[in-house]
N, C-alpha and C. Protein backbone atom coordinates (compact mmCIF):
# COMPACT_ATOMS: atom_id res chain seq x y z
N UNK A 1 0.84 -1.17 0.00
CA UNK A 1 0.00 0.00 0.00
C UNK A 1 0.89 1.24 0.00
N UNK A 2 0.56 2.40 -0.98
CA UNK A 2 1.42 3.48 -0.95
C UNK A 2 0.62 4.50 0.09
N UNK A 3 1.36 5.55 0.31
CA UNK A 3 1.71 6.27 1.79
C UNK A 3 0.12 7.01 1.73
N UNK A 4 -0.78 7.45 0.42
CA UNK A 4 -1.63 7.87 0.21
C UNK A 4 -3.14 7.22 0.34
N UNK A 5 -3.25 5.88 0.47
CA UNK A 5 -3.87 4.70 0.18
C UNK A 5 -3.83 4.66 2.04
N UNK A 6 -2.78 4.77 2.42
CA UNK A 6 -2.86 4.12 4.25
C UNK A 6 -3.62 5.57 4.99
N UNK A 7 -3.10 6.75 4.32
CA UNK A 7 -3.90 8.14 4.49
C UNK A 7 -5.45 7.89 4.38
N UNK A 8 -5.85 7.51 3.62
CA UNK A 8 -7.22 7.32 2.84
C UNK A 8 -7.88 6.34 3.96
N UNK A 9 -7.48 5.01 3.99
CA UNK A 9 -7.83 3.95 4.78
C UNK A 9 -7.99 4.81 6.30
N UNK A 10 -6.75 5.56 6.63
CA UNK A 10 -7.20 6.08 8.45
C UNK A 10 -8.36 6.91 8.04
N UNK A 11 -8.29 7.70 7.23
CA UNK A 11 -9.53 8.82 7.25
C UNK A 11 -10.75 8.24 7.03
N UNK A 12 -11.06 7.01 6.47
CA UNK A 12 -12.47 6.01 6.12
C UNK A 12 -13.14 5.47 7.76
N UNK A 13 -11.46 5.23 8.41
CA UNK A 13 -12.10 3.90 9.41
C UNK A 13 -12.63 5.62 10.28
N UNK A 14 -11.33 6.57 10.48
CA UNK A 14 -11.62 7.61 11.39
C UNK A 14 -13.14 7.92 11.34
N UNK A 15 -13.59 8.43 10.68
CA UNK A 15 -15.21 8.89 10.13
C UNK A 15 -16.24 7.76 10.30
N UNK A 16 -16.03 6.59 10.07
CA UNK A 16 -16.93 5.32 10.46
C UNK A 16 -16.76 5.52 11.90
N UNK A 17 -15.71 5.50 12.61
CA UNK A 17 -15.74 5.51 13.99
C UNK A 17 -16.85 7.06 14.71
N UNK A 18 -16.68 7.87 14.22
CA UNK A 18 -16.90 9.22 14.57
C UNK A 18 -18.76 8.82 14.49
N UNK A 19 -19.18 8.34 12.94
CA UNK A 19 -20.41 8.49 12.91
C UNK A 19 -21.17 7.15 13.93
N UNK A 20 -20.27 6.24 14.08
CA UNK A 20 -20.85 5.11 15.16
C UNK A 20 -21.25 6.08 16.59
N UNK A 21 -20.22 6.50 16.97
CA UNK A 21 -20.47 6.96 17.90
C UNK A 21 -21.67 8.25 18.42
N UNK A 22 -21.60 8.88 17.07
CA UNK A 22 -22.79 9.94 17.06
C UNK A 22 -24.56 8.98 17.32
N UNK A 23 -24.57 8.22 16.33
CA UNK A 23 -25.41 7.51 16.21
C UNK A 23 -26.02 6.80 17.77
N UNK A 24 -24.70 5.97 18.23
CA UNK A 24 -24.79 6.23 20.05
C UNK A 24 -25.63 6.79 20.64
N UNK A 25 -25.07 8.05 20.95
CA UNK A 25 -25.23 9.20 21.72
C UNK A 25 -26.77 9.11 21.07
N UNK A 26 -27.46 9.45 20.00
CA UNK A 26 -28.71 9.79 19.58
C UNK A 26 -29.59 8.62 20.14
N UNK A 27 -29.13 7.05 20.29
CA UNK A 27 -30.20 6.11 20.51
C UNK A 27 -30.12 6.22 21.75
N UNK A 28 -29.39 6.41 22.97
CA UNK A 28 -29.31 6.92 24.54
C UNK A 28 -30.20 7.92 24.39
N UNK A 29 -30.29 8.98 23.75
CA UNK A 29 -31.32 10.14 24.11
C UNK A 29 -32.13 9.77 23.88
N UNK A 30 -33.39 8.71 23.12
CA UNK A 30 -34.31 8.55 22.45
C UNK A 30 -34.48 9.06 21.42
N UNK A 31 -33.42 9.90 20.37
CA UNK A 31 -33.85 10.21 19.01
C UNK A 31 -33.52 9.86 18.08
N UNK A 32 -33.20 8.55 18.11
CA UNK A 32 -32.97 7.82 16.85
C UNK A 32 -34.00 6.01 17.01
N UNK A 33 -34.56 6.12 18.61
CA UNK A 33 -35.24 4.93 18.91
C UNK A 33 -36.32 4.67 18.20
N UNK A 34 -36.99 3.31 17.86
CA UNK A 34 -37.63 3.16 16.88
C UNK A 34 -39.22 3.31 17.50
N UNK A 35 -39.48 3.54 18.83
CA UNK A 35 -40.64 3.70 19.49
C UNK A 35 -40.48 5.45 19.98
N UNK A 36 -39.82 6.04 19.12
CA UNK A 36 -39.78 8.05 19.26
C UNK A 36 -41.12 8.10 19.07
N UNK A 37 -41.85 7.39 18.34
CA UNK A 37 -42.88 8.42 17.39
C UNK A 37 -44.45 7.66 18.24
N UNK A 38 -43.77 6.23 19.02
CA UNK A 38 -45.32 5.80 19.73
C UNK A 38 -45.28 6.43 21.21
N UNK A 39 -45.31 7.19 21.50
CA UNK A 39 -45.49 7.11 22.49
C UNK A 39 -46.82 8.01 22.85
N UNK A 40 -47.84 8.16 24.11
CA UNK A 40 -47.23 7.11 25.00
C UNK A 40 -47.57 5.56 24.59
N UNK A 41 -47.56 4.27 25.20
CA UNK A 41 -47.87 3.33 24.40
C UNK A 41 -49.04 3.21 24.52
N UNK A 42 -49.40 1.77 23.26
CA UNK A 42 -50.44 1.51 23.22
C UNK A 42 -51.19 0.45 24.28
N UNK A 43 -52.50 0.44 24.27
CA UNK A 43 -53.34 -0.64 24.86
C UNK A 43 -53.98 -1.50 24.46
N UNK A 44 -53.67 -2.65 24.66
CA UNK A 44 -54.60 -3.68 24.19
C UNK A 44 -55.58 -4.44 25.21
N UNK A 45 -56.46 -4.63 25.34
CA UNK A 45 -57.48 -5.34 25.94
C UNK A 45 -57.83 -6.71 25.38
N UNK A 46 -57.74 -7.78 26.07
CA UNK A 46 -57.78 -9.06 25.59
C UNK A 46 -58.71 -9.80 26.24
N UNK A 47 -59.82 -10.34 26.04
CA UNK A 47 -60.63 -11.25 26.81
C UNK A 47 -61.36 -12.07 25.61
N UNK A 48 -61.64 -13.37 25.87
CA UNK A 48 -62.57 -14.27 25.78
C UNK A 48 -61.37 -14.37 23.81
N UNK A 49 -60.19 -14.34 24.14
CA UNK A 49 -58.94 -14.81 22.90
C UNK A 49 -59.19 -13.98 22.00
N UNK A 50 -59.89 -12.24 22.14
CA UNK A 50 -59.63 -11.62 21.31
C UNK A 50 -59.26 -10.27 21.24
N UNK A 51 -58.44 -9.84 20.61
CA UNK A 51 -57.57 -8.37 21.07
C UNK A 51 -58.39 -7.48 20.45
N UNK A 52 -58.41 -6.29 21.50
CA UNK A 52 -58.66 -4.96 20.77
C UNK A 52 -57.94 -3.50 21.64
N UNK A 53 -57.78 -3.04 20.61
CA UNK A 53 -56.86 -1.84 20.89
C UNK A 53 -57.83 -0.85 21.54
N UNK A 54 -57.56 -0.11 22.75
CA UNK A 54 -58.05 0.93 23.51
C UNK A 54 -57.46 2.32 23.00
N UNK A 55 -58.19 2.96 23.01
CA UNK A 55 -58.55 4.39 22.60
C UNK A 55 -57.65 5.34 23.63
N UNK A 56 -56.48 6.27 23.44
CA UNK A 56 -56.18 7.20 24.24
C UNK A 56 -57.77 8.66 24.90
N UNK A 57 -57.22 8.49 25.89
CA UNK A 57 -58.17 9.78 26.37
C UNK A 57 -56.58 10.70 27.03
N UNK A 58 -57.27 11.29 28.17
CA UNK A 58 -55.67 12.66 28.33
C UNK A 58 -54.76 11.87 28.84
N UNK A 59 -53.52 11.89 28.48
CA UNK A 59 -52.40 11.81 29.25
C UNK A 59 -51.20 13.08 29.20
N UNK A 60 -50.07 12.59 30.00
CA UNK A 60 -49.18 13.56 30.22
C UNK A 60 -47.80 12.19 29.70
N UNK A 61 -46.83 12.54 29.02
CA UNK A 61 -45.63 11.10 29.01
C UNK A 61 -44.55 12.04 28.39
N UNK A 62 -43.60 11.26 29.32
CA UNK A 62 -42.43 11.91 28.73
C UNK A 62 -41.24 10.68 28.04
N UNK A 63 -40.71 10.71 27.30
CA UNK A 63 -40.01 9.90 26.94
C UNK A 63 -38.44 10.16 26.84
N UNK A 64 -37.85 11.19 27.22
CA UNK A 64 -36.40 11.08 26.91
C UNK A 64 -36.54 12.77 28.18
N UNK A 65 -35.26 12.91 28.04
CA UNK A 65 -34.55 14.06 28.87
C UNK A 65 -35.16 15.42 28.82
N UNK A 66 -36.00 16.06 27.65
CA UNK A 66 -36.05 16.92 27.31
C UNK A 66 -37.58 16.65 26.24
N UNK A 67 -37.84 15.65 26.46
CA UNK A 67 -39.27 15.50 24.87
C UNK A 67 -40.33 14.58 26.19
N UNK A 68 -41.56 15.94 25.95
CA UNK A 68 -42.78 15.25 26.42
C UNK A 68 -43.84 15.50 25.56
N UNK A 69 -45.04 14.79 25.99
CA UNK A 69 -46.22 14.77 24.96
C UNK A 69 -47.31 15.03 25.82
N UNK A 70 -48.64 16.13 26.20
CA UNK A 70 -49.77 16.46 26.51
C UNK A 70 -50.79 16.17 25.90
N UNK A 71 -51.91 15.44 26.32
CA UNK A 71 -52.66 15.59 25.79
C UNK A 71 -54.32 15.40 26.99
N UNK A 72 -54.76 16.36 26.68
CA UNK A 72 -56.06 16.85 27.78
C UNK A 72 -57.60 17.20 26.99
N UNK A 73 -58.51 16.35 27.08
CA UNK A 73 -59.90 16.52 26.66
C UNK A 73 -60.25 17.70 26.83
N UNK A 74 -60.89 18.93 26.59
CA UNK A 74 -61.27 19.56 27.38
C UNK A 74 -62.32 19.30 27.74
N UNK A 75 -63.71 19.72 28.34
CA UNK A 75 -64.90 19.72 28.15
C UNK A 75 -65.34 18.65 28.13
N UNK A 76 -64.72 17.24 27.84
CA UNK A 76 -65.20 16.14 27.42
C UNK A 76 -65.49 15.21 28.26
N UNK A 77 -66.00 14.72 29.20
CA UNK A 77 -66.08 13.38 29.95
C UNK A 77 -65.86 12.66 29.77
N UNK A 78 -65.41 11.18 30.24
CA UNK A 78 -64.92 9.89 29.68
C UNK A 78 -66.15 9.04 28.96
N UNK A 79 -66.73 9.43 29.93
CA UNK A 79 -68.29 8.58 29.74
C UNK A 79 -68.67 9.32 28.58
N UNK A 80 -69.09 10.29 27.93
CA UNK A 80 -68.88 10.79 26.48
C UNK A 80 -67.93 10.18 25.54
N UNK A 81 -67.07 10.49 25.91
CA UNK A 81 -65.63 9.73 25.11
C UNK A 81 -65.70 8.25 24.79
N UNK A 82 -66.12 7.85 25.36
CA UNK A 82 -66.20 6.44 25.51
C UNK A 82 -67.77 5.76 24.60
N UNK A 83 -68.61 6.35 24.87
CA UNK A 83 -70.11 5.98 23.98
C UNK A 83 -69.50 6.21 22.75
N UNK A 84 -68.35 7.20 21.84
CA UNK A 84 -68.13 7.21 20.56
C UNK A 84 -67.32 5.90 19.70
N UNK A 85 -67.04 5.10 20.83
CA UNK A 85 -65.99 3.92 20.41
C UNK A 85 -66.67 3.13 19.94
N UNK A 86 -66.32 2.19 19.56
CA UNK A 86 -66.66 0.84 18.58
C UNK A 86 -66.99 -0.18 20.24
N UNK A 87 -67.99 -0.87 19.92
CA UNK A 87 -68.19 -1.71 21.08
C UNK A 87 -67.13 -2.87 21.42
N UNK A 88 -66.97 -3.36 22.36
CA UNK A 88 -66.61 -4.34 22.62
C UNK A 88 -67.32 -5.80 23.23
N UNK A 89 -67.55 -6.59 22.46
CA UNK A 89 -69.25 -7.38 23.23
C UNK A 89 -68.50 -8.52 24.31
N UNK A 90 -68.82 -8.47 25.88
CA UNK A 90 -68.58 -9.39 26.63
C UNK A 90 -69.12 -10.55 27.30
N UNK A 91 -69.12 -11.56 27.90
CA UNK A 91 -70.23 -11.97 28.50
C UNK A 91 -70.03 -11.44 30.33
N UNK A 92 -71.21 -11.79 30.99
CA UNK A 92 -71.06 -11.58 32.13
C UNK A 92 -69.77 -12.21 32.83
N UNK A 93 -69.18 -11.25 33.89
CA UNK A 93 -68.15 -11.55 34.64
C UNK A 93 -66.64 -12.20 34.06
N UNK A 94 -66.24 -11.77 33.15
CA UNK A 94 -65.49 -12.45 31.83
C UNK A 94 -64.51 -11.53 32.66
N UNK A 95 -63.37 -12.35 32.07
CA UNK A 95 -61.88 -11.98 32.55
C UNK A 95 -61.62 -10.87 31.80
N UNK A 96 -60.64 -10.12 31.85
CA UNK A 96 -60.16 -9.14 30.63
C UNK A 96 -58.53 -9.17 30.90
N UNK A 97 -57.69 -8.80 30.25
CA UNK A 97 -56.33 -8.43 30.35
C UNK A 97 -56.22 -7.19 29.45
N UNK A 98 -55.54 -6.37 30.59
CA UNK A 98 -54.71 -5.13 29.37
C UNK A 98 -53.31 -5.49 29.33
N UNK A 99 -52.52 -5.13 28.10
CA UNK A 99 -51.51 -5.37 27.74
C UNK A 99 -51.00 -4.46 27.08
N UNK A 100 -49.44 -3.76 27.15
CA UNK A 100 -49.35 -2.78 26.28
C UNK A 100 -48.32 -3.10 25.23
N UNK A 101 -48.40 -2.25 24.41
CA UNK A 101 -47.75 -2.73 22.95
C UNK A 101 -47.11 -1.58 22.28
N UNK A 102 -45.96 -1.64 21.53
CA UNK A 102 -45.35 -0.40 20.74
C UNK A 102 -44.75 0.72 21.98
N UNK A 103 -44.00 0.19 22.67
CA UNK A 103 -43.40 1.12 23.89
C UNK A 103 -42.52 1.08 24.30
N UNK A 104 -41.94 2.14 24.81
CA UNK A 104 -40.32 2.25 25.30
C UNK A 104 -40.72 1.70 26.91
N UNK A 105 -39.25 1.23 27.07
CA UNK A 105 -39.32 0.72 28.65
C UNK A 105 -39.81 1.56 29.58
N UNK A 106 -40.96 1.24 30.84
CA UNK A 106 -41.63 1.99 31.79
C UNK A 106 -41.95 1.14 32.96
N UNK A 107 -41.43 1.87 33.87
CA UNK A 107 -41.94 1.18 35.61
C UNK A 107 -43.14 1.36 35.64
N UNK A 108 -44.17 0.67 35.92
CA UNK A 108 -45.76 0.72 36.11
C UNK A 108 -45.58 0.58 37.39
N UNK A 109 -46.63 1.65 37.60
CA UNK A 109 -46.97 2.08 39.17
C UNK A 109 -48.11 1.74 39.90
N UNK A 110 -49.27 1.62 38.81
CA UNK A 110 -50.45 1.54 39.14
C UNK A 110 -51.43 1.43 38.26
N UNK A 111 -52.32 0.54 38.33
CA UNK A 111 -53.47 0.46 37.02
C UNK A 111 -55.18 0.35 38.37
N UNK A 112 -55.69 1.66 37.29
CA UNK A 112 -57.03 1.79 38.09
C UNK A 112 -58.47 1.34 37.03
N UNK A 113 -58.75 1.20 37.08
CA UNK A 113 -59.96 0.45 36.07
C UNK A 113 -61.25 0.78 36.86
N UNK A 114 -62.23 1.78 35.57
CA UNK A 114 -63.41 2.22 36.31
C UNK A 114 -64.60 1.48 35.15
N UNK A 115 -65.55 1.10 35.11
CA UNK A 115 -66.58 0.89 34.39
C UNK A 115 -67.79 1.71 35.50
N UNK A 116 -68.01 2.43 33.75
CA UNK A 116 -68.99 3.81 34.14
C UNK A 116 -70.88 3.09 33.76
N UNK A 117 -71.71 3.33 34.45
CA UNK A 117 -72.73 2.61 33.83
C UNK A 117 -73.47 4.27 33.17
N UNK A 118 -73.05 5.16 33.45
CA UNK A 118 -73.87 6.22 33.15
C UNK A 118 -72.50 7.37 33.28
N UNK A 119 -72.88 8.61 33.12
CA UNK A 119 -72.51 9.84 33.52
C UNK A 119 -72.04 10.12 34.45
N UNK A 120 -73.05 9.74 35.72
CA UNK A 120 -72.45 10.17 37.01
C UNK A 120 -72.30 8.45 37.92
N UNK A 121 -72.41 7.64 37.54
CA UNK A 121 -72.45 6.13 38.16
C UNK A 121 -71.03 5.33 37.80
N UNK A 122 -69.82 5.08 38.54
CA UNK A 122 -68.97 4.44 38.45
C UNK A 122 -68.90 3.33 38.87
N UNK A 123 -67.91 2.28 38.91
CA UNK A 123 -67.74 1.33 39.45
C UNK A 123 -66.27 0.79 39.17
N UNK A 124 -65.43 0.72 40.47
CA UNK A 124 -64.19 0.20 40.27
C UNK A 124 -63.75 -1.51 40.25
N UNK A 125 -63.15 -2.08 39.43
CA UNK A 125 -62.75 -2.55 39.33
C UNK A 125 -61.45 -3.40 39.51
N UNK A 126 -61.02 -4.27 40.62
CA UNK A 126 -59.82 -4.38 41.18
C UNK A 126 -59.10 -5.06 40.08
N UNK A 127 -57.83 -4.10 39.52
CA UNK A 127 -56.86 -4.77 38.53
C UNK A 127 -55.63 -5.80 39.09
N UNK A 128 -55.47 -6.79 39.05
CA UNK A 128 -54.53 -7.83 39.23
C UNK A 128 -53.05 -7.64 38.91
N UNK A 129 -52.13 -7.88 39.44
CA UNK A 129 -51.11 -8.00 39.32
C UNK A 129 -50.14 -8.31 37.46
N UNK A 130 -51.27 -9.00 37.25
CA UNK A 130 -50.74 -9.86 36.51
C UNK A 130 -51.58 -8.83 34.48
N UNK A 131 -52.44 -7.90 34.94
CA UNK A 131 -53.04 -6.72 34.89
C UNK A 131 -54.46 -7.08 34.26
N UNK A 132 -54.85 -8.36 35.32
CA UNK A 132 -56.43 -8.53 34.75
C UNK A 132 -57.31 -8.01 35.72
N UNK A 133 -58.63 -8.15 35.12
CA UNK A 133 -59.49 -7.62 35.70
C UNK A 133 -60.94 -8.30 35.00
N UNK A 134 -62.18 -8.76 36.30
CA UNK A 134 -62.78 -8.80 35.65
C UNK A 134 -64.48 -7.80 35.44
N UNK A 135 -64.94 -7.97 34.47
CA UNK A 135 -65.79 -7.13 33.34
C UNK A 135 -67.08 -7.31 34.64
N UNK A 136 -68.05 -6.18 34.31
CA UNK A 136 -69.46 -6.50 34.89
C UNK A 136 -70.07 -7.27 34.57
N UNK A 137 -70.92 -7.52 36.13
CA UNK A 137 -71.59 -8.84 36.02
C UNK A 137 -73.39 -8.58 35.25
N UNK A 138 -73.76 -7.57 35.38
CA UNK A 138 -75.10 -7.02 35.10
C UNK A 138 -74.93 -6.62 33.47
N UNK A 139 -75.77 -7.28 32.42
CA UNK A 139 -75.60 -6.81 30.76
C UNK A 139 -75.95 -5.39 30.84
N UNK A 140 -75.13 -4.72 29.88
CA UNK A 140 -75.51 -3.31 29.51
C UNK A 140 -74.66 -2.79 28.53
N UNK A 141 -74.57 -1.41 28.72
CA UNK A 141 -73.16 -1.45 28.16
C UNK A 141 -72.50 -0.08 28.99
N UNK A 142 -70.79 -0.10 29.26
CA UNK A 142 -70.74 0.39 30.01
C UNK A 142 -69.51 1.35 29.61
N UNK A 143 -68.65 2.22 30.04
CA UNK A 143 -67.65 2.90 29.36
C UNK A 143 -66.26 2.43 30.21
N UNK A 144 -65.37 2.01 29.42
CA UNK A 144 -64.02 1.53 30.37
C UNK A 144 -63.00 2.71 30.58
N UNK A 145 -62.86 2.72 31.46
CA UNK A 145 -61.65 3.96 31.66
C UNK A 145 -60.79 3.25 32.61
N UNK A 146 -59.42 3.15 31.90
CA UNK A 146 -57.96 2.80 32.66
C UNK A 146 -56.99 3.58 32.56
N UNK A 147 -56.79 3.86 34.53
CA UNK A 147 -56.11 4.90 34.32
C UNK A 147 -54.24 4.35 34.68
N UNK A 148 -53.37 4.85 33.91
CA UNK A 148 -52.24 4.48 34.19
C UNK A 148 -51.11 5.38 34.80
N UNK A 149 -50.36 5.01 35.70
CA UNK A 149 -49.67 5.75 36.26
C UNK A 149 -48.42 4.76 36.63
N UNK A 150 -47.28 5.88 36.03
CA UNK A 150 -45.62 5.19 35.48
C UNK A 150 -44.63 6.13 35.59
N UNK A 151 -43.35 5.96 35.91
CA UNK A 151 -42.30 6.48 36.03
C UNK A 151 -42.36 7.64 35.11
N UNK A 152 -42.95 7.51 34.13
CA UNK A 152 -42.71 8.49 32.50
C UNK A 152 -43.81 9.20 32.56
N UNK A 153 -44.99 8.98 33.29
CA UNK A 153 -45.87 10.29 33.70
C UNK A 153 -47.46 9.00 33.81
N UNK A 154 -48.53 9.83 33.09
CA UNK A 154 -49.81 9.01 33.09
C UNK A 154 -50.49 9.02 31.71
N UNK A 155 -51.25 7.54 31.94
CA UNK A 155 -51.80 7.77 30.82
C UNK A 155 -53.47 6.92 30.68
N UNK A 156 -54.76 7.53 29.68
CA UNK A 156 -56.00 7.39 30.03
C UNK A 156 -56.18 6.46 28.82
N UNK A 157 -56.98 5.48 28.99
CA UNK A 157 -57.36 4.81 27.58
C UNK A 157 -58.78 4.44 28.06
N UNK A 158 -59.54 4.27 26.75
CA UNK A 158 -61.18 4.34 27.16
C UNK A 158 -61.43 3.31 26.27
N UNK A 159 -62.24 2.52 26.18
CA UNK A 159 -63.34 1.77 25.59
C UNK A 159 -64.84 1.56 25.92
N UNK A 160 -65.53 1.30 24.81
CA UNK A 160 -67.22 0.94 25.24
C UNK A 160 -66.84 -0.53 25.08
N UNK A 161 -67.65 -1.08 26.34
CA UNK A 161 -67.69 -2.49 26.62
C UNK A 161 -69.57 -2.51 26.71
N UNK A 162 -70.14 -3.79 25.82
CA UNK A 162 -71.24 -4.34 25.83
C UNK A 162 -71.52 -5.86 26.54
N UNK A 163 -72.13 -5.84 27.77
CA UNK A 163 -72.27 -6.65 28.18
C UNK A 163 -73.39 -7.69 28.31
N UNK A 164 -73.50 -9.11 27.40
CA UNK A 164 -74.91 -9.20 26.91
C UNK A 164 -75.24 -10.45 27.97
């Protein structure tokens, strides 16, 4: 190899090294991670072997050092929010699981689960460890609100559940 050729070769590997390392630094911050753009994550609700994705209502999430995401209903109630969804049909007292999907790593703190039968009529629901819970026992149909709370802030997801 002549003296110009070994010049060439340091300056190739030098610059491969330089841009590895940039690249680094960007996937540590979260802006080059491939879950930048989901956040906060998603919800899935699973009972009786079939998935369906839950609806964001407000949350607050932050995902990296410096990048957060708001988002707040105004005016809107859950129990509103929730009659606009696509049903979900259950039978009485049926298991459910939430599960989340498309998300950067998060300490879960707490999962609260309300089924609304009306406007002003709630009913809580004790969520399991394992993050089940089960559905009302009386047919109707009712509005699901789960509320989540995590190291990275909170977050609301709603569904209409039909209970026949």
């Amino acid at each position: 190899m002549d003296k110009l050729s070994k010049i060439l070769f340091g300056a190739v590997i030098t610059v491969f090294i330089i841009l590895t390392i940039i690249v680094i630094i960007f996937q540590q911050d979260g802006l080059l991670s491939e879950d930048y753009s989901t956040f906060p994550p998603e919800a899935k609700l699973i009972t009786n072997n079939k998935e369906y994705i839950l609806d964001l209502g407000a949350y607050k999430w932050e995902v990296g050092n410096s990048v957060s995401e708001n988002k707040m209903e105004e005016n809107i109630s859950v129990y509103t929010l929730g009659q606009n969804k696509n049903p979900i049909e259950v039978n009485k007292k049926q298991m459910a699981k939430l599960q989340f999907i498309k998300h950067q790593e998060f300490k879960l703190e707490q999962i609260i689960a309300y089924l609304w039968r009306d406007e002003n009529q709630k009913e809580e629901s004790k969520v399991e460890r394992n993050h089940t819970f089960i559905l009302p026992n009386n047919p109707g149909n009712y509005v699901l609100e789960l509320n989540i709370k995590s190291n990275r802030g909170h977050v609301q997801y709603v569904g209409k559940i039909v209970v026949k």
